[in-house]
N, C-alpha and C. Protein backbone atom coordinates (compact mmCIF):
# COMPACT_ATOMS: atom_id res chain seq x y z
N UNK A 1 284.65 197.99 85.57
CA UNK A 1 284.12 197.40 84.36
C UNK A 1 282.68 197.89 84.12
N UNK A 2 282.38 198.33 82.81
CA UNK A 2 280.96 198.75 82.29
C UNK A 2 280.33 197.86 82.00
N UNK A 3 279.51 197.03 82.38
CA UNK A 3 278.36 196.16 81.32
C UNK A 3 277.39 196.48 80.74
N UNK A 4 276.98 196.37 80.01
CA UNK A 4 275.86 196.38 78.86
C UNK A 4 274.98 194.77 78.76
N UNK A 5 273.58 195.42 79.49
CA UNK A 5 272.27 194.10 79.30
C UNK A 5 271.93 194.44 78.21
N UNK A 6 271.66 192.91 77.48
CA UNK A 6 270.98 192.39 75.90
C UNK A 6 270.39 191.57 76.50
N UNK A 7 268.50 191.40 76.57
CA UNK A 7 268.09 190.33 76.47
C UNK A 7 268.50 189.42 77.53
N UNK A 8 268.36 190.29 78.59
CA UNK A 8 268.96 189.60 79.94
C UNK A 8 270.41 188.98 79.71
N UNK A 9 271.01 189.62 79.75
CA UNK A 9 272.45 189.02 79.04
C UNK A 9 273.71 190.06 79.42
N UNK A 10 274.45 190.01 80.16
CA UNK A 10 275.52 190.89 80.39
C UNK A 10 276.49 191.06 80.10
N UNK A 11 276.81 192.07 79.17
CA UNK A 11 278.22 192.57 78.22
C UNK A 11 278.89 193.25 78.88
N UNK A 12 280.45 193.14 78.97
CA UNK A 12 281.67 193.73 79.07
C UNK A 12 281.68 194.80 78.21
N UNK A 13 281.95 196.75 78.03
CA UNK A 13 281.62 197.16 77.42
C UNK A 13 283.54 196.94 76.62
N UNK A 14 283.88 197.13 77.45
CA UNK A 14 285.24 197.01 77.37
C UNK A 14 285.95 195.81 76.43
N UNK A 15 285.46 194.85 76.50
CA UNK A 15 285.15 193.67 75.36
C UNK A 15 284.41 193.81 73.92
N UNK A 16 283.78 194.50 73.63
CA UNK A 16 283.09 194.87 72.52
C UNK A 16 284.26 195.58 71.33
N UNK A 17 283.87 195.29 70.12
CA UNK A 17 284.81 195.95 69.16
C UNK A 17 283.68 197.64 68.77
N UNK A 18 284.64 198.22 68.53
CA UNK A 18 284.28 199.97 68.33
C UNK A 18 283.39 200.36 67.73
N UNK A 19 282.33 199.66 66.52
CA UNK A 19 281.44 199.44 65.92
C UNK A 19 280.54 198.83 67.42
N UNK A 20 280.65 198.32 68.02
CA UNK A 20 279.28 197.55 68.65
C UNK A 20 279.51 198.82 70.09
N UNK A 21 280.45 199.85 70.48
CA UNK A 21 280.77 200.33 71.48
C UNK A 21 279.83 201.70 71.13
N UNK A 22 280.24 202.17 69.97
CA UNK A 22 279.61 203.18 69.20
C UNK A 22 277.58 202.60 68.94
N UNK A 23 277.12 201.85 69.09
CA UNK A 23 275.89 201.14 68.66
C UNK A 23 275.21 201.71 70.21
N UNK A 24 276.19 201.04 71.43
CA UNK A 24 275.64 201.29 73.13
C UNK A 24 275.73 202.96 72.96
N UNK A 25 276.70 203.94 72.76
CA UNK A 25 276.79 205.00 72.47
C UNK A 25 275.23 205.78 72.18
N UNK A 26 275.24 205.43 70.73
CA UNK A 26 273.93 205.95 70.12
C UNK A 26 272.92 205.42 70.83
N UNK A 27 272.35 204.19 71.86
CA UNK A 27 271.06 203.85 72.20
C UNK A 27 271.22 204.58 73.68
N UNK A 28 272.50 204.92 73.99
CA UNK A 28 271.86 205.67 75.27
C UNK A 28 271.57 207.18 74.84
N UNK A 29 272.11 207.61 73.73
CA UNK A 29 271.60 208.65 73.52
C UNK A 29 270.19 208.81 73.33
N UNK A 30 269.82 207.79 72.52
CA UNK A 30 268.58 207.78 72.22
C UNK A 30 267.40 207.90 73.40
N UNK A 31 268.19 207.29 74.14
CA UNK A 31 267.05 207.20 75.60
C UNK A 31 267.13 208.38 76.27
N UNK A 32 268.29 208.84 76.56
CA UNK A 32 268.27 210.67 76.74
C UNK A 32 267.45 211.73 76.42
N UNK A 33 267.26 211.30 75.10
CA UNK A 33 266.39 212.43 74.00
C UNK A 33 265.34 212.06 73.94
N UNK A 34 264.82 210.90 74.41
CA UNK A 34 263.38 210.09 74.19
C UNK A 34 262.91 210.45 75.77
N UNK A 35 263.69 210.92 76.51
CA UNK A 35 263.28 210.99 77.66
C UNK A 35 263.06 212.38 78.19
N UNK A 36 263.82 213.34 77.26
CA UNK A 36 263.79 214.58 76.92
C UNK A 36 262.48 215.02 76.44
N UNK A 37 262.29 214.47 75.30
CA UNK A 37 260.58 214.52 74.50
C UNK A 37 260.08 214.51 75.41
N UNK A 38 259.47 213.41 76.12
CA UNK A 38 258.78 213.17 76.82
C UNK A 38 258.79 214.15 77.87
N UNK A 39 259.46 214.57 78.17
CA UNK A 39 258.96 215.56 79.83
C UNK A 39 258.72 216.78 78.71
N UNK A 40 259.22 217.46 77.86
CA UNK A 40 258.74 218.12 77.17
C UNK A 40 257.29 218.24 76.48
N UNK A 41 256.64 217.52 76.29
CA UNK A 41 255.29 217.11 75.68
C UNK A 41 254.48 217.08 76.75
N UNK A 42 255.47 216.42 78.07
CA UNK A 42 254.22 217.03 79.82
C UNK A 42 254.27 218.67 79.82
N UNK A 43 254.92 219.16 79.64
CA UNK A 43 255.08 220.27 79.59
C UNK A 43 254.29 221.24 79.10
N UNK A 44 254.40 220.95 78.16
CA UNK A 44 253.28 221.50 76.40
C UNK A 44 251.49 221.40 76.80
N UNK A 45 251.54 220.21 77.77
CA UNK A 45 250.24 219.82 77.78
C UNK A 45 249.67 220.28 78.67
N UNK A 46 250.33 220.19 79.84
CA UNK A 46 250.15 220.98 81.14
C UNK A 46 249.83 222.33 81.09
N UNK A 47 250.39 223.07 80.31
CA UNK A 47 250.34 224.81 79.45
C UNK A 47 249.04 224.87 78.74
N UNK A 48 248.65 224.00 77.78
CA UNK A 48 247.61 223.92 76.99
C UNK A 48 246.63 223.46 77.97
N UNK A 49 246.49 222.55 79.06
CA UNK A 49 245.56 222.71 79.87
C UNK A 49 244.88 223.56 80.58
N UNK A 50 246.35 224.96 81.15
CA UNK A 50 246.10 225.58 81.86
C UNK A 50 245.53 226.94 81.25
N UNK A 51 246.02 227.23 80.15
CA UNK A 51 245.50 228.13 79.46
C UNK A 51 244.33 227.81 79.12
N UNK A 52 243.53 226.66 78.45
CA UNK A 52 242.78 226.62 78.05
C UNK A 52 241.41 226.89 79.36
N UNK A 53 241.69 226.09 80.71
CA UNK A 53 240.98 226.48 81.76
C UNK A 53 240.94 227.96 82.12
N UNK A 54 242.11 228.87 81.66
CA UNK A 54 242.33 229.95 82.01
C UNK A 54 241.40 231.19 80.95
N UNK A 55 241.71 230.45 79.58
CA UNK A 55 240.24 231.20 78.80
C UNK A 55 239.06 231.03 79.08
N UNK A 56 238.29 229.64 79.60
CA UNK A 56 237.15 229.53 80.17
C UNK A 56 236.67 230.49 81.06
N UNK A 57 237.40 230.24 82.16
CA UNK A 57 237.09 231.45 83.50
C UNK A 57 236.95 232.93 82.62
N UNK A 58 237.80 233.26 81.52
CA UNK A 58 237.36 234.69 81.27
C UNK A 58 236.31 234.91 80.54
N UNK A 59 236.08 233.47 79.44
CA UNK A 59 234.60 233.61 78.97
C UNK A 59 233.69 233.51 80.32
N UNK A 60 233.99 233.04 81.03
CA UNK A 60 232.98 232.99 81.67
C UNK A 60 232.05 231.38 81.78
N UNK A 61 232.93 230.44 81.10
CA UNK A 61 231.94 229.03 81.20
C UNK A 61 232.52 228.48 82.22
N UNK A 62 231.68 227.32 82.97
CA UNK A 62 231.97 226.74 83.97
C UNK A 62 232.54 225.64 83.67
N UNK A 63 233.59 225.10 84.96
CA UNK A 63 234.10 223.86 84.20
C UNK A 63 233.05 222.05 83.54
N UNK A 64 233.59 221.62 82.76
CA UNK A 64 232.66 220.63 82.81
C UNK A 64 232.43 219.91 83.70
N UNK A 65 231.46 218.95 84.42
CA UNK A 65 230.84 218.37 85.34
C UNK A 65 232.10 217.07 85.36
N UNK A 66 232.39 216.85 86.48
CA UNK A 66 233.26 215.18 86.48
C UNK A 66 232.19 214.42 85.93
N UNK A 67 232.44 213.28 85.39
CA UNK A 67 232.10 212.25 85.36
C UNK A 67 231.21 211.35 86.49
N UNK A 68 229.60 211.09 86.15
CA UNK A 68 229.37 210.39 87.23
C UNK A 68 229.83 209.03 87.38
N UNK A 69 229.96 208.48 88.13
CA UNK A 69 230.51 206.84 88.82
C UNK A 69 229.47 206.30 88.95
């Protein structure tokens, strides 16, 4: 048996009519692709970090100072 949590609440998926089966369908997709973005955008940023440190060193500037505490 599949369940499906609502609101702390545990559904039978198997109990559900095809309209509410199709609804769990689409929100796990959604979390797939939302979870997809997301490591994608670490990705993007991580690149744009590294390049951007990587043009510095060829200009020639030093990195900025940390932060004092």
């Amino acid at each position: 048996m599949t369940t499906v949590t609502v609101d702390d609440k545990e559904y039978e998926l198997e109990t559900m009519t095809e309209e509410q089966q199709n609804i769990v369908t689409l929100l796990q997709q959604n979390s797939v692709i939302l979870n997809q973005l997301n490591h994608q955008m670490s990705c993007v940023q991580a690149v744009g970090n590294m390049k951007t440190k990587e043009l510095r060193e060829s200009l020639g500037i030093e990195e900025p100072d940390a932060p004092v505490k």
